[in-house]
PDB file of N, CA and C in Angstrom:
ATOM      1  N   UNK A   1       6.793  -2.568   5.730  1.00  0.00           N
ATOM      2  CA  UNK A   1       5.921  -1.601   5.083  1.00  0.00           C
ATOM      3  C   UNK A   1       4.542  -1.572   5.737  1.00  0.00           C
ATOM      4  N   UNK A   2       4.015  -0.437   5.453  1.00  0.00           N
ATOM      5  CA  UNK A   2       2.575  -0.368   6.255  1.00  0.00           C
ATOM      6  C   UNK A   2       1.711  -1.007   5.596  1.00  0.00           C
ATOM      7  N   UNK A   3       0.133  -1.829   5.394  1.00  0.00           N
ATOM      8  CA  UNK A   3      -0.127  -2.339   5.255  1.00  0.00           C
ATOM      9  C   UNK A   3      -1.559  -1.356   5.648  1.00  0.00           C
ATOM     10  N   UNK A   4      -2.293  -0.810   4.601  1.00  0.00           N
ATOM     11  CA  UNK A   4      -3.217  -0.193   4.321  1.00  0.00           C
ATOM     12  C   UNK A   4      -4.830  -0.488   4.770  1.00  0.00           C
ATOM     13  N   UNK A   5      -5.594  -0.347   5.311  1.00  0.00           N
ATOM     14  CA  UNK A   5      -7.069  -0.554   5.341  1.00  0.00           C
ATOM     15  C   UNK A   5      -7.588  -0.713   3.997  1.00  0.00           C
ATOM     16  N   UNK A   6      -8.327  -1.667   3.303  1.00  0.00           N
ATOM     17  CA  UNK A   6      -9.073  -0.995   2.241  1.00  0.00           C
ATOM     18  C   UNK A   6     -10.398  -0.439   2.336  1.00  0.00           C
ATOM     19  N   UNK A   7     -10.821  -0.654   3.128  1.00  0.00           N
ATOM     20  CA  UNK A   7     -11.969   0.393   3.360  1.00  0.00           C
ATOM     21  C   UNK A   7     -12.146   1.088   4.772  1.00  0.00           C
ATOM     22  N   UNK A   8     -11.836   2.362   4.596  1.00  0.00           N
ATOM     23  CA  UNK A   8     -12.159   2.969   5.772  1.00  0.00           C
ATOM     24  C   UNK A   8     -13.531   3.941   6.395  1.00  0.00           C
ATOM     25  N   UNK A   9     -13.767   4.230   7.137  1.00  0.00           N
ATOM     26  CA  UNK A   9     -14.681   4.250   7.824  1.00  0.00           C
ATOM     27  C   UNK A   9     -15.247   5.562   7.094  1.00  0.00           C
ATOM     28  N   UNK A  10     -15.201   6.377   6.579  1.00  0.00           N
ATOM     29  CA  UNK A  10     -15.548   8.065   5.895  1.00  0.00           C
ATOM     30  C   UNK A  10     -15.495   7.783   4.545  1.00  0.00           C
ATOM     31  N   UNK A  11     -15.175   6.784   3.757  1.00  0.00           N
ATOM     32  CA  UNK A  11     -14.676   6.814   2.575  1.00  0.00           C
ATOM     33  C   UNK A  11     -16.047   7.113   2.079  1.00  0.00           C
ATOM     34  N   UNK A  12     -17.426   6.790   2.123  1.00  0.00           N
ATOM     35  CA  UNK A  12     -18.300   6.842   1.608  1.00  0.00           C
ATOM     36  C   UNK A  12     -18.604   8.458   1.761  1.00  0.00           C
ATOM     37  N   UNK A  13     -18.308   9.040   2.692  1.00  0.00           N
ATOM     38  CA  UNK A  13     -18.472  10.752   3.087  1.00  0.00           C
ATOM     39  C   UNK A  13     -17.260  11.655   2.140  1.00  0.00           C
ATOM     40  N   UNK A  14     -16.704  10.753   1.099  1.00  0.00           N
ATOM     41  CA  UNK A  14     -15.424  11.874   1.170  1.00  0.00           C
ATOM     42  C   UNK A  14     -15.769  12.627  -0.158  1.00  0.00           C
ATOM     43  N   UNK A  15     -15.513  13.745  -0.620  1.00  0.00           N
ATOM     44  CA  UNK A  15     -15.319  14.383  -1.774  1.00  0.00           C
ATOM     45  C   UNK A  15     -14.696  13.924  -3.024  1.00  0.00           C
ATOM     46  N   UNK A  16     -14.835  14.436  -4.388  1.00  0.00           N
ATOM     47  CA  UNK A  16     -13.714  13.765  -4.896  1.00  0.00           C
ATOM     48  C   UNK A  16     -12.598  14.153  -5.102  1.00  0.00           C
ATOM     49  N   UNK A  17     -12.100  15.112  -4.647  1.00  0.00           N
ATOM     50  CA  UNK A  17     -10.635  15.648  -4.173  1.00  0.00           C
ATOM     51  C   UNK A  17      -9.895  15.019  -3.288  1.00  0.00           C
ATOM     52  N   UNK A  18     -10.999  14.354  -2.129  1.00  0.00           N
ATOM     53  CA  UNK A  18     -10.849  13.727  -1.201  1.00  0.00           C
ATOM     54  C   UNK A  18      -9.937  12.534  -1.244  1.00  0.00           C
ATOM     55  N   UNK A  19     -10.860  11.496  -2.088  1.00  0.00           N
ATOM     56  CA  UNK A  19     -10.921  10.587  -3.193  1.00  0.00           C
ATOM     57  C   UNK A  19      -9.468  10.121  -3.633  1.00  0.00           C
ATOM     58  N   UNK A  20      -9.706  11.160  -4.232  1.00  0.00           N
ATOM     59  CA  UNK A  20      -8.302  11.729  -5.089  1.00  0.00           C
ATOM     60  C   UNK A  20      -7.225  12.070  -4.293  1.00  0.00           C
ATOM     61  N   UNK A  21      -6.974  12.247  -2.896  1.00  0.00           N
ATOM     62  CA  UNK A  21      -6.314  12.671  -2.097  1.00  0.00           C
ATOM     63  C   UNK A  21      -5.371  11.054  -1.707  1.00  0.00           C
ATOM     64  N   UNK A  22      -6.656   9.659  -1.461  1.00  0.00           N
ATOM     65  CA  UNK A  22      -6.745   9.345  -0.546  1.00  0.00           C
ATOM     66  C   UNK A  22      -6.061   7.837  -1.556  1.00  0.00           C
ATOM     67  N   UNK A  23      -6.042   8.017  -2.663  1.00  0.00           N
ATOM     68  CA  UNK A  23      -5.422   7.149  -3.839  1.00  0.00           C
ATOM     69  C   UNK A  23      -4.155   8.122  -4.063  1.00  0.00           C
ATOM     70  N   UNK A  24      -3.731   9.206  -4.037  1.00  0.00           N
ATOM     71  CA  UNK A  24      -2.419   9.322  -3.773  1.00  0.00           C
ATOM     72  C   UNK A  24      -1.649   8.841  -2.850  1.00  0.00           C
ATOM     73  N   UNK A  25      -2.167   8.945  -1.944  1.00  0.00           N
ATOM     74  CA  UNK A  25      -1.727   8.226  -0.780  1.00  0.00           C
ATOM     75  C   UNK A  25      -1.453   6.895  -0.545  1.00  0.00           C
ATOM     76  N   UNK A  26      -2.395   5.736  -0.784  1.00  0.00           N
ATOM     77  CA  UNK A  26      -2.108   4.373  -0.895  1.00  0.00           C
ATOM     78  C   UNK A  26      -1.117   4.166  -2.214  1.00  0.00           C
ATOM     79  N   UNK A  27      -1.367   4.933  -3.152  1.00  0.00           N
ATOM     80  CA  UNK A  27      -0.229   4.862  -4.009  1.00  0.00           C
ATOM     81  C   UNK A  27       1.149   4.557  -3.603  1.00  0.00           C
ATOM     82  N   UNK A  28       1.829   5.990  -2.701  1.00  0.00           N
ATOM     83  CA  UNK A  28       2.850   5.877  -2.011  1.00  0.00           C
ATOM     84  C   UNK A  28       2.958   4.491  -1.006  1.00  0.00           C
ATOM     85  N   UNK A  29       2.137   4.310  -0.445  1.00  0.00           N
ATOM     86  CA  UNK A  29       2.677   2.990   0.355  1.00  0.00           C
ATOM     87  C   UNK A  29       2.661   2.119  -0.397  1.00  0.00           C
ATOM     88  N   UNK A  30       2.298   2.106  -2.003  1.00  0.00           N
ATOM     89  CA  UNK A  30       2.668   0.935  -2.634  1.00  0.00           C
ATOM     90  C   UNK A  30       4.069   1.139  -2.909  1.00  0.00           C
ATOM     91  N   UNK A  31       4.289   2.147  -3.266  1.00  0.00           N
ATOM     92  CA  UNK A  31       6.072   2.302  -3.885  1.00  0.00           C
ATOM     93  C   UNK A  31       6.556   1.971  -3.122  1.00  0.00           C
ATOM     94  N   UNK A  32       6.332   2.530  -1.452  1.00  0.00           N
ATOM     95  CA  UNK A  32       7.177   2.057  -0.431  1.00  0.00           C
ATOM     96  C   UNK A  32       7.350   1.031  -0.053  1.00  0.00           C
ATOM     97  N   UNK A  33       6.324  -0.176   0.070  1.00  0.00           N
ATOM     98  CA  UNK A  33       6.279  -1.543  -0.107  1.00  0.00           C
ATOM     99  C   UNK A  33       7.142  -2.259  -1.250  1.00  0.00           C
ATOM    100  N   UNK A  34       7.191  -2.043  -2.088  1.00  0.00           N
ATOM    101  CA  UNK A  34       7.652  -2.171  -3.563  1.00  0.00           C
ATOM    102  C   UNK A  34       9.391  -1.760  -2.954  1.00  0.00           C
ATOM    103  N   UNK A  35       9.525  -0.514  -2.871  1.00  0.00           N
ATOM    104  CA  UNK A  35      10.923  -0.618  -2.643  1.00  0.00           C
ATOM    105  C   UNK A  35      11.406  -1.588  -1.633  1.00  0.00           C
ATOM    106  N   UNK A  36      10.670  -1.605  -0.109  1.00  0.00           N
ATOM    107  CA  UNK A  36      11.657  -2.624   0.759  1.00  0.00           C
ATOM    108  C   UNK A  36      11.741  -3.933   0.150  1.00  0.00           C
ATOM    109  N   UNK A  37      10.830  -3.950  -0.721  1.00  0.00           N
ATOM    110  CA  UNK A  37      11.186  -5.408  -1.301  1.00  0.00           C
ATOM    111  C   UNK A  37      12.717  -5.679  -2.067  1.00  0.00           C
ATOM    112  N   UNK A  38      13.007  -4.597  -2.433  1.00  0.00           N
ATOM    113  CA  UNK A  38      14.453  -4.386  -3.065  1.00  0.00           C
ATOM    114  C   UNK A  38      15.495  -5.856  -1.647  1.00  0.00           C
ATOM    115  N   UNK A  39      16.271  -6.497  -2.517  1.00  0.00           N
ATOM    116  CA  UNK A  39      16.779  -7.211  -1.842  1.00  0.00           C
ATOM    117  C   UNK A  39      18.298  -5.826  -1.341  1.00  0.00           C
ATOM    118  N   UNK A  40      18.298  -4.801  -2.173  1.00  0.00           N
ATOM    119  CA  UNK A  40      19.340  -3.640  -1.773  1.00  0.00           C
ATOM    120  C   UNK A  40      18.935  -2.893  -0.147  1.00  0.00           C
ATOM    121  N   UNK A  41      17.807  -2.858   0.105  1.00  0.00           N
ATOM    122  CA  UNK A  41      17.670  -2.220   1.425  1.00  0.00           C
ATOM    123  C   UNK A  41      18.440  -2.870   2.175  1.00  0.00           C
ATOM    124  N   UNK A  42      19.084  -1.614   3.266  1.00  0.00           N
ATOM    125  CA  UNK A  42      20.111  -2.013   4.569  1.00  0.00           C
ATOM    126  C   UNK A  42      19.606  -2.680   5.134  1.00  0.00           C
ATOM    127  N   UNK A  43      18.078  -3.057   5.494  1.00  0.00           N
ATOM    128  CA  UNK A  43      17.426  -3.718   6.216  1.00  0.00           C
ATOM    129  C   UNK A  43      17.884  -5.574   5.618  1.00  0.00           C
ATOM    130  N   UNK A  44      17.226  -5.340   4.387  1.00  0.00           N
ATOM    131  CA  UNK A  44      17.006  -7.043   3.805  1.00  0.00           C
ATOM    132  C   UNK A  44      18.748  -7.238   3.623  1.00  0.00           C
ATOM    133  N   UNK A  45      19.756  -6.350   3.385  1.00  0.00           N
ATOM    134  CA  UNK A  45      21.208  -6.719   3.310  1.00  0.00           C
ATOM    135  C   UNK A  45      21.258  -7.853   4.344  1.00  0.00           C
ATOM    136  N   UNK A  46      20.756  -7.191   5.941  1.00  0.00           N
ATOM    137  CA  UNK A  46      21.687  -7.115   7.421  1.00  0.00           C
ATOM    138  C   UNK A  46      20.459  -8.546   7.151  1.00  0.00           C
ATOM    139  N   UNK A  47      19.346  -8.849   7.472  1.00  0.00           N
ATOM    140  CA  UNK A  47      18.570  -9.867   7.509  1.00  0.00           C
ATOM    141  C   UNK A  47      19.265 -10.743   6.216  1.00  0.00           C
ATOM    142  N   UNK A  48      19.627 -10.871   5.184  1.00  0.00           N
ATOM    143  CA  UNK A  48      20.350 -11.928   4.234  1.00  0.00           C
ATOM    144  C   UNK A  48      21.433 -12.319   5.010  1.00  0.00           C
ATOM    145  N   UNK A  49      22.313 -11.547   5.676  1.00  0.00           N
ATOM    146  CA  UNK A  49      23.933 -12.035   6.491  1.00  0.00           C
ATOM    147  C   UNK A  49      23.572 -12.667   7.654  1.00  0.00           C
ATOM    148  N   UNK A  50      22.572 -12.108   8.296  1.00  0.00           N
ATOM    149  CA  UNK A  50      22.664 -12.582  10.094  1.00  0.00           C
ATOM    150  C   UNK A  50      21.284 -13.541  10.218  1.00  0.00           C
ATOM    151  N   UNK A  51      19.984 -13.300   9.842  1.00  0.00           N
ATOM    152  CA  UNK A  51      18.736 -13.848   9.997  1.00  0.00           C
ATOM    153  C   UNK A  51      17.891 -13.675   8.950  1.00  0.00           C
ATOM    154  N   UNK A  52      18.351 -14.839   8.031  1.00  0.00           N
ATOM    155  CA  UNK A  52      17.283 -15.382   6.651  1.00  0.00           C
ATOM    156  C   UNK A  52      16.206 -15.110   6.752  1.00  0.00           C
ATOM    157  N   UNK A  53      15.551 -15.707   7.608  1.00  0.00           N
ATOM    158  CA  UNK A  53      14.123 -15.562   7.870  1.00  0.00           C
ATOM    159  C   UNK A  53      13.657 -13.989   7.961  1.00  0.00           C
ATOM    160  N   UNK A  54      14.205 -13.091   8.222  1.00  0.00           N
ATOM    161  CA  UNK A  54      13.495 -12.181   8.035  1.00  0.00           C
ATOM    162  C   UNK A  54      13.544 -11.289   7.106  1.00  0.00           C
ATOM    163  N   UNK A  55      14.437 -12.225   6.111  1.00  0.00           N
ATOM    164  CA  UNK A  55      14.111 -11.434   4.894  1.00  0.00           C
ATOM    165  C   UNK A  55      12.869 -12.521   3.975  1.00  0.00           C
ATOM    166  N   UNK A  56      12.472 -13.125   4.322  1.00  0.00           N
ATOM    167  CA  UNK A  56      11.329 -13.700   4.325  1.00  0.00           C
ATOM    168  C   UNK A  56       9.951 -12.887   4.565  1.00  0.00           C
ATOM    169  N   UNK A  57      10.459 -12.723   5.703  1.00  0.00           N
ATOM    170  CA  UNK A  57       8.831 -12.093   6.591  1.00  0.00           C
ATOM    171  C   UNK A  57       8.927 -10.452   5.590  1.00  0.00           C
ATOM    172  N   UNK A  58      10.088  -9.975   5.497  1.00  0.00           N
ATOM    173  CA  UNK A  58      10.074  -8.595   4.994  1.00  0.00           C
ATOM    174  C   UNK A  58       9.429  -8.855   3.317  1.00  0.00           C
ATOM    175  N   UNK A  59       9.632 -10.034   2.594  1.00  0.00           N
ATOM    176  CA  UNK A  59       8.923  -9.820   1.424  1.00  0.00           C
ATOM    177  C   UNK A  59       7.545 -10.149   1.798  1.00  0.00           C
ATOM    178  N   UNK A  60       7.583 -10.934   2.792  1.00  0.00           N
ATOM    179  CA  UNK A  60       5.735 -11.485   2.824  1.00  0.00           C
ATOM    180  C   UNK A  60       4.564 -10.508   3.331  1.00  0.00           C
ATOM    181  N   UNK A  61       5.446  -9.450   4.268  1.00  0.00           N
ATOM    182  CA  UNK A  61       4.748  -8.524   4.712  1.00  0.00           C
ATOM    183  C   UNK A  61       4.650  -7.258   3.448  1.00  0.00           C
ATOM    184  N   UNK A  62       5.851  -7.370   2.769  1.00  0.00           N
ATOM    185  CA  UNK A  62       5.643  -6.175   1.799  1.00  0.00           C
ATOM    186  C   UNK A  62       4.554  -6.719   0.482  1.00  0.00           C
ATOM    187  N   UNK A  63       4.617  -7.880   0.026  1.00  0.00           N
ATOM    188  CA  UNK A  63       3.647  -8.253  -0.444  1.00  0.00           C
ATOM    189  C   UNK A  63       2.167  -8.091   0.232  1.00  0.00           C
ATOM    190  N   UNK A  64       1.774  -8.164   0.887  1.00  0.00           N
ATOM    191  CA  UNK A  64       0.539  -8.250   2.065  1.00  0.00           C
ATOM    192  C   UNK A  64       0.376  -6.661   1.932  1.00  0.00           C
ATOM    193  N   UNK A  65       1.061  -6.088   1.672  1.00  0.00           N
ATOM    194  CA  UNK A  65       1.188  -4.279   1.435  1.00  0.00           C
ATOM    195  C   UNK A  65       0.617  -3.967   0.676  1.00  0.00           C
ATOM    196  N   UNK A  66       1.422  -3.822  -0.409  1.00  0.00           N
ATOM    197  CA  UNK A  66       1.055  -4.136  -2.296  1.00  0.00           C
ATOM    198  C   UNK A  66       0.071  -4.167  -2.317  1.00  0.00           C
ATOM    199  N   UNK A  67      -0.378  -5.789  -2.102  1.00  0.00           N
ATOM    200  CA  UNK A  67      -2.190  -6.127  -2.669  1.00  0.00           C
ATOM    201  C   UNK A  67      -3.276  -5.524  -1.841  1.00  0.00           C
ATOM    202  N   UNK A  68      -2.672  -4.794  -0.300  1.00  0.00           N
ATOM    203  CA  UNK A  68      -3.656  -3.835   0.279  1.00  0.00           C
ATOM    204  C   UNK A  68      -3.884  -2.456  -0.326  1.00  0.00           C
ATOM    205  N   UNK A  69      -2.800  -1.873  -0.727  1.00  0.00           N
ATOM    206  CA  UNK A  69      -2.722  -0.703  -1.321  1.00  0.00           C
ATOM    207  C   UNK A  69      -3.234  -1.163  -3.000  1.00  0.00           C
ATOM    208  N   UNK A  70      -2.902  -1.930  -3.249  1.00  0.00           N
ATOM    209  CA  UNK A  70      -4.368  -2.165  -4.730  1.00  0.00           C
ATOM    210  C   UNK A  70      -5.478  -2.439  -4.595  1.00  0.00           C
ATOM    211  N   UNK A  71      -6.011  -2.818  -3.076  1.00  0.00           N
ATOM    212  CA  UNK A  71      -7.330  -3.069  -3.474  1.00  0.00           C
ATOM    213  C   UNK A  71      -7.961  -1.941  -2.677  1.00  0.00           C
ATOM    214  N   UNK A  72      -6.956  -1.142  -1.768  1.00  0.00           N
ATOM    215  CA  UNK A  72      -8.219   0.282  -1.700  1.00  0.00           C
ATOM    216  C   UNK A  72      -7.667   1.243  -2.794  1.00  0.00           C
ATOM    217  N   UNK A  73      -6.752   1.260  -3.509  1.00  0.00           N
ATOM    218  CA  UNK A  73      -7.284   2.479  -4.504  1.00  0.00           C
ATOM    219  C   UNK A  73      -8.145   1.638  -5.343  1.00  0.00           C
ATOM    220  N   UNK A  74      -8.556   0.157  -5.617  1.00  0.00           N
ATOM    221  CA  UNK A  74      -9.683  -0.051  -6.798  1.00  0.00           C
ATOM    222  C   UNK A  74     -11.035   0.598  -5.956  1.00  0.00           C
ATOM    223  N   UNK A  75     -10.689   0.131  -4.980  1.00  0.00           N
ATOM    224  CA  UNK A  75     -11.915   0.935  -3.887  1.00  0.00           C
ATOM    225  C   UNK A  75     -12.288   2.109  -3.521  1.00  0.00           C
ATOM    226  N   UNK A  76     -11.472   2.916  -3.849  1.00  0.00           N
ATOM    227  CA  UNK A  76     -11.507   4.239  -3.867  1.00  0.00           C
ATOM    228  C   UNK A  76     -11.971   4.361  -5.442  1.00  0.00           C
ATOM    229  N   UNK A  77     -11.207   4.388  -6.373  1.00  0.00           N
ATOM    230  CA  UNK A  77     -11.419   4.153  -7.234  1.00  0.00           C
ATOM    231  C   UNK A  77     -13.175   4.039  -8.111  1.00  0.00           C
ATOM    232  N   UNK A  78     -13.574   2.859  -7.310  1.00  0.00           N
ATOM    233  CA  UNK A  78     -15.098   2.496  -7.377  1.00  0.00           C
ATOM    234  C   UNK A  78     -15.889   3.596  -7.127  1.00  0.00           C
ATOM    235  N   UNK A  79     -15.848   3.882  -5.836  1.00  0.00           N
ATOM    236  CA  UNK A  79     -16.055   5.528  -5.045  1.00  0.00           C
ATOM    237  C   UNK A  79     -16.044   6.613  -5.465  1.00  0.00           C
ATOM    238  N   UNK A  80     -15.436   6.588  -6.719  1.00  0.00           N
ATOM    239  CA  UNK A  80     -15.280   7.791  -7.837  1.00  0.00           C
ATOM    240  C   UNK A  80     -16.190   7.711  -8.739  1.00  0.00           C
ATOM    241  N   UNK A  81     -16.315   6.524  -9.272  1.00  0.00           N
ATOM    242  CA  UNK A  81     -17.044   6.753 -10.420  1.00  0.00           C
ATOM    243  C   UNK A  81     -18.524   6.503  -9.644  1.00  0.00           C
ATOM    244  N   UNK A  82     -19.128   5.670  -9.110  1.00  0.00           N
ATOM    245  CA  UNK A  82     -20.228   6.094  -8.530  1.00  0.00           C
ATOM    246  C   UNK A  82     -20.672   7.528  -8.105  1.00  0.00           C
ATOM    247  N   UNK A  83     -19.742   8.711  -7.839  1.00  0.00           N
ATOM    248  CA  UNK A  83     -19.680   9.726  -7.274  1.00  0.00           C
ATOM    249  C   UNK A  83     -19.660  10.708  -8.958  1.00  0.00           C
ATOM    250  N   UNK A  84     -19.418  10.373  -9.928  1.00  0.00           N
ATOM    251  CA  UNK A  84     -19.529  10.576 -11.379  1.00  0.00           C
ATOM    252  C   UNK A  84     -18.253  11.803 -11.154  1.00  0.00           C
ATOM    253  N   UNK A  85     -17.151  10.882 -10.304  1.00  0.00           N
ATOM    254  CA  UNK A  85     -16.079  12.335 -10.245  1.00  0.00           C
ATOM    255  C   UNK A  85     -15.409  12.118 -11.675  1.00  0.00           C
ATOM    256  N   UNK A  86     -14.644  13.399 -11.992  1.00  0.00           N
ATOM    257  CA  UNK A  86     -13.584  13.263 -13.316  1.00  0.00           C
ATOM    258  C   UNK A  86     -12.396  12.787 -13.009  1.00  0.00           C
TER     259      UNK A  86
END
């Protein structure tokens, strides 16, 4: 899973549509993180039969995801209400 910036370089320039754009977005890479964690993905199946270990690295990296994609939407998030968006 991708593994998010939490603060990026414009965030302080952005609108709050923007904002709002930009926490939909890390949203999705949380679900998507969240799902490969599923021990059901073809991926973590073929890594459980042939090479353990990388169904290891696949939860540690999807975790490492997760808590990136929560801490820029709190960051975005923050960015809002300083910005007195609705």
């Amino acid at each position: 899973p991708h593994v998010v910036s939490v603060i990026g370089p414009n965030d302080n320039s952005m609108t709050c549509s923007q904002l709002d754009n930009e926490i939909a977005i890390s949203s999705k890479f949380k679900r998507d993180a969240k799902a490969e964690k599923s021990y059901g993905t073809s991926t973590n199946v073929a890594a459980i039969l042939f090479w353990l270990p990388g169904v290891v690295a696949t939860q540690m990296n999807a975790n490492e995801a997760i808590r990136a994609a929560d801490d820029r939407i709190n960051h975005l998030n923050r960015l809002k209400a300083k910005k007195n968006c609705d």
